[in-house]
Protein backbone atom coordinates (compact mmCIF):
# COMPACT_ATOMS: atom_id res chain seq x y z
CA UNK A 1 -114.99 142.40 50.34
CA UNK A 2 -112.74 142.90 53.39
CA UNK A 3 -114.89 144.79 56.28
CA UNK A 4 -115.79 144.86 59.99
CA UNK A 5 -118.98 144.87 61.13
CA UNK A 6 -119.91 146.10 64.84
CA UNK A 7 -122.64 145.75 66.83
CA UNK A 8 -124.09 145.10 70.27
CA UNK A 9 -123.89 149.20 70.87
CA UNK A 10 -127.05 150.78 72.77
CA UNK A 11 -128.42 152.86 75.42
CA UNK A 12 -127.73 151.84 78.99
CA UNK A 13 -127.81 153.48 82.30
CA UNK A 14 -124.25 153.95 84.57
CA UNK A 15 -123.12 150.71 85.98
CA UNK A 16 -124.96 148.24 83.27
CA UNK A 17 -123.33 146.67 80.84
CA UNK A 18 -122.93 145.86 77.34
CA UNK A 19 -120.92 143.29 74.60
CA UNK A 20 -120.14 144.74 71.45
CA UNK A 21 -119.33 142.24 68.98
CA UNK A 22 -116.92 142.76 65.51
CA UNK A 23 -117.74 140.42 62.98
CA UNK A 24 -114.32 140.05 60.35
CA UNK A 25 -115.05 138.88 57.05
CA UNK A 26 -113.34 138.48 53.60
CA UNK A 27 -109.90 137.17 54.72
CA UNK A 28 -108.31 135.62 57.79
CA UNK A 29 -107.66 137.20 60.98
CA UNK A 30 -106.42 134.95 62.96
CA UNK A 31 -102.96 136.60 62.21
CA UNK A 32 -103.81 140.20 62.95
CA UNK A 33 -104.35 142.11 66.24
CA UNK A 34 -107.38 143.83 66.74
CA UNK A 35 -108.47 146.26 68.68
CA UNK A 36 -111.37 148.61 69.63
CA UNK A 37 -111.16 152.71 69.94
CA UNK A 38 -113.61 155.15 70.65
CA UNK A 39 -114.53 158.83 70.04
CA UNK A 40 -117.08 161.11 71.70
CA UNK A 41 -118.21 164.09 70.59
CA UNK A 42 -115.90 166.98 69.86
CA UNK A 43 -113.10 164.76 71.10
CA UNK A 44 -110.53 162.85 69.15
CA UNK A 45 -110.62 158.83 68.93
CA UNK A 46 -108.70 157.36 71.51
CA UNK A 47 -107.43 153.48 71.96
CA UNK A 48 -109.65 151.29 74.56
CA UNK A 49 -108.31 147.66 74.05
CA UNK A 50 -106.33 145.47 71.89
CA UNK A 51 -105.83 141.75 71.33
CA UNK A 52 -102.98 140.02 69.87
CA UNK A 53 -103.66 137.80 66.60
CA UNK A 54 -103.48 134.60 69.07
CA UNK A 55 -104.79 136.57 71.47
CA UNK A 56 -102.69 135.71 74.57
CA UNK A 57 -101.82 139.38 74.96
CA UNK A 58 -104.16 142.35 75.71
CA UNK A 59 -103.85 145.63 76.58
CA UNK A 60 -106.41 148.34 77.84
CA UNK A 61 -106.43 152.46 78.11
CA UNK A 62 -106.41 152.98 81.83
CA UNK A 63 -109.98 154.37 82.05
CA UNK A 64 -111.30 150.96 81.21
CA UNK A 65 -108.42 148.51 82.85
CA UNK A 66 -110.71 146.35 85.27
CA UNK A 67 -113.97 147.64 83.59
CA UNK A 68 -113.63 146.45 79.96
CA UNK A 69 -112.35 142.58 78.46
CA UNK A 70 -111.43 142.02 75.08
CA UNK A 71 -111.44 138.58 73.69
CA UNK A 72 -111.42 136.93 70.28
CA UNK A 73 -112.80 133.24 68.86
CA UNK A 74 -110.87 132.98 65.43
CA UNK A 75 -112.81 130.35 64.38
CA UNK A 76 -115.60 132.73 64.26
CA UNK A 77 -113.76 135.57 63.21
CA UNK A 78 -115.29 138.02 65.80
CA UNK A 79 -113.84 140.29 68.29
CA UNK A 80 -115.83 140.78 71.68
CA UNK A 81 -115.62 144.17 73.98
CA UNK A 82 -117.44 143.00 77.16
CA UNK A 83 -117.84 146.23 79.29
CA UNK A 84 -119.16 146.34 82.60
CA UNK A 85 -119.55 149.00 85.05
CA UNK A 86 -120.44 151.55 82.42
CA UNK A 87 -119.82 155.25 83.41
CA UNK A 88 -121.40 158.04 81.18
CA UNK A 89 -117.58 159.31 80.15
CA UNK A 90 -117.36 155.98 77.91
CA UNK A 91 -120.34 157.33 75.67
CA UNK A 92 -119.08 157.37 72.16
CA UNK A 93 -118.47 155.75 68.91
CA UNK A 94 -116.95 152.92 69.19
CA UNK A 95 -114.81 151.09 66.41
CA UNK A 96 -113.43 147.93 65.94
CA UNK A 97 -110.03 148.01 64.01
CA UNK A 98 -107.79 145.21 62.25
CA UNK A 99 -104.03 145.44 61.81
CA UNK A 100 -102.49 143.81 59.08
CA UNK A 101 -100.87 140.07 59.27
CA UNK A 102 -98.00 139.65 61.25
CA UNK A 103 -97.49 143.02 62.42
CA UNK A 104 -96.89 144.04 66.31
CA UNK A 105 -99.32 144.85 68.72
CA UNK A 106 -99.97 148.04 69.40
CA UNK A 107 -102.48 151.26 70.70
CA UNK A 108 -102.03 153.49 68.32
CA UNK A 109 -104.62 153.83 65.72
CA UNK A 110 -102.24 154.79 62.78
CA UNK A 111 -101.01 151.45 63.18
CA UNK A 112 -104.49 149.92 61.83
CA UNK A 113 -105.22 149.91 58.44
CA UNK A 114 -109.28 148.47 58.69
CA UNK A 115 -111.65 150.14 60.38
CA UNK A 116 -115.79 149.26 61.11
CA UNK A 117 -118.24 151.88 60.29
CA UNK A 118 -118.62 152.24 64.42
CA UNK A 119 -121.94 151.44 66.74
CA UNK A 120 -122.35 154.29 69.61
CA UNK A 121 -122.73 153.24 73.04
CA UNK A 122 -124.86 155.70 75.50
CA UNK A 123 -124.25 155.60 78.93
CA UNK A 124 -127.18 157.90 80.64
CA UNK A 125 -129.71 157.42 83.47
């Protein structure tokens, strides 16, 4: 079975941080970009980071830029999100994503065809 599993969400108070962790399983990565998105309530998802399959290119939603590092190790097949400096605007769901093999990087959710069942991250004193 092809899936994403998150974790590593939680409670935490403004400027702490947290790594959330996507664990790939039932067929290779390595090849796809990933990325992480997020949705609060009552809003619609938006893009956070991606990582390229090899992952020498990254790019980040400017609300995060400086904040937030993606990274990858393909021979685990697990995405990281490291964020630091955690501000209660990024309180949400957050969900890992894969793109299929081969295909360009890119921001926009419709261009992701696996999705993880989410972890929420709370960011409250």
């Amino acid at each position: 079975q092809v899936q994403l599993v998150e974790s590593g969400g939680g409670l935490v108070q403004p400027g702490g941080s947290l790594r959330l962790s996507c664990a790939a399983s039932g067929r290779t990565f390595s090849t796809s970009a990933m990325g992480w998105f997020r949705q609060a309530p009552g809003k619609e998802r938006e893009f956070v980071a991606c990582i390229s399959g090899g992952g020498g290119t990254t790019y980040y939603a400017d609300s995060v830029k400086g904040r937030f590092t993606i990274s990858r190790d393909s021979a685990k097949n697990t995405v990281y999100l490291q964020m630091n400096s955690l501000k209660p605007e990024d309180t949400a769901v957050y969900y890992c994503a894969a793109e299929r093999p081969f295909r360009v990087l890119s921001i926009r959710p419709e261009y992701y065809d696996l999705w993880g069942q989410g972890t929420q991250v709370t960011v409250s004193s």
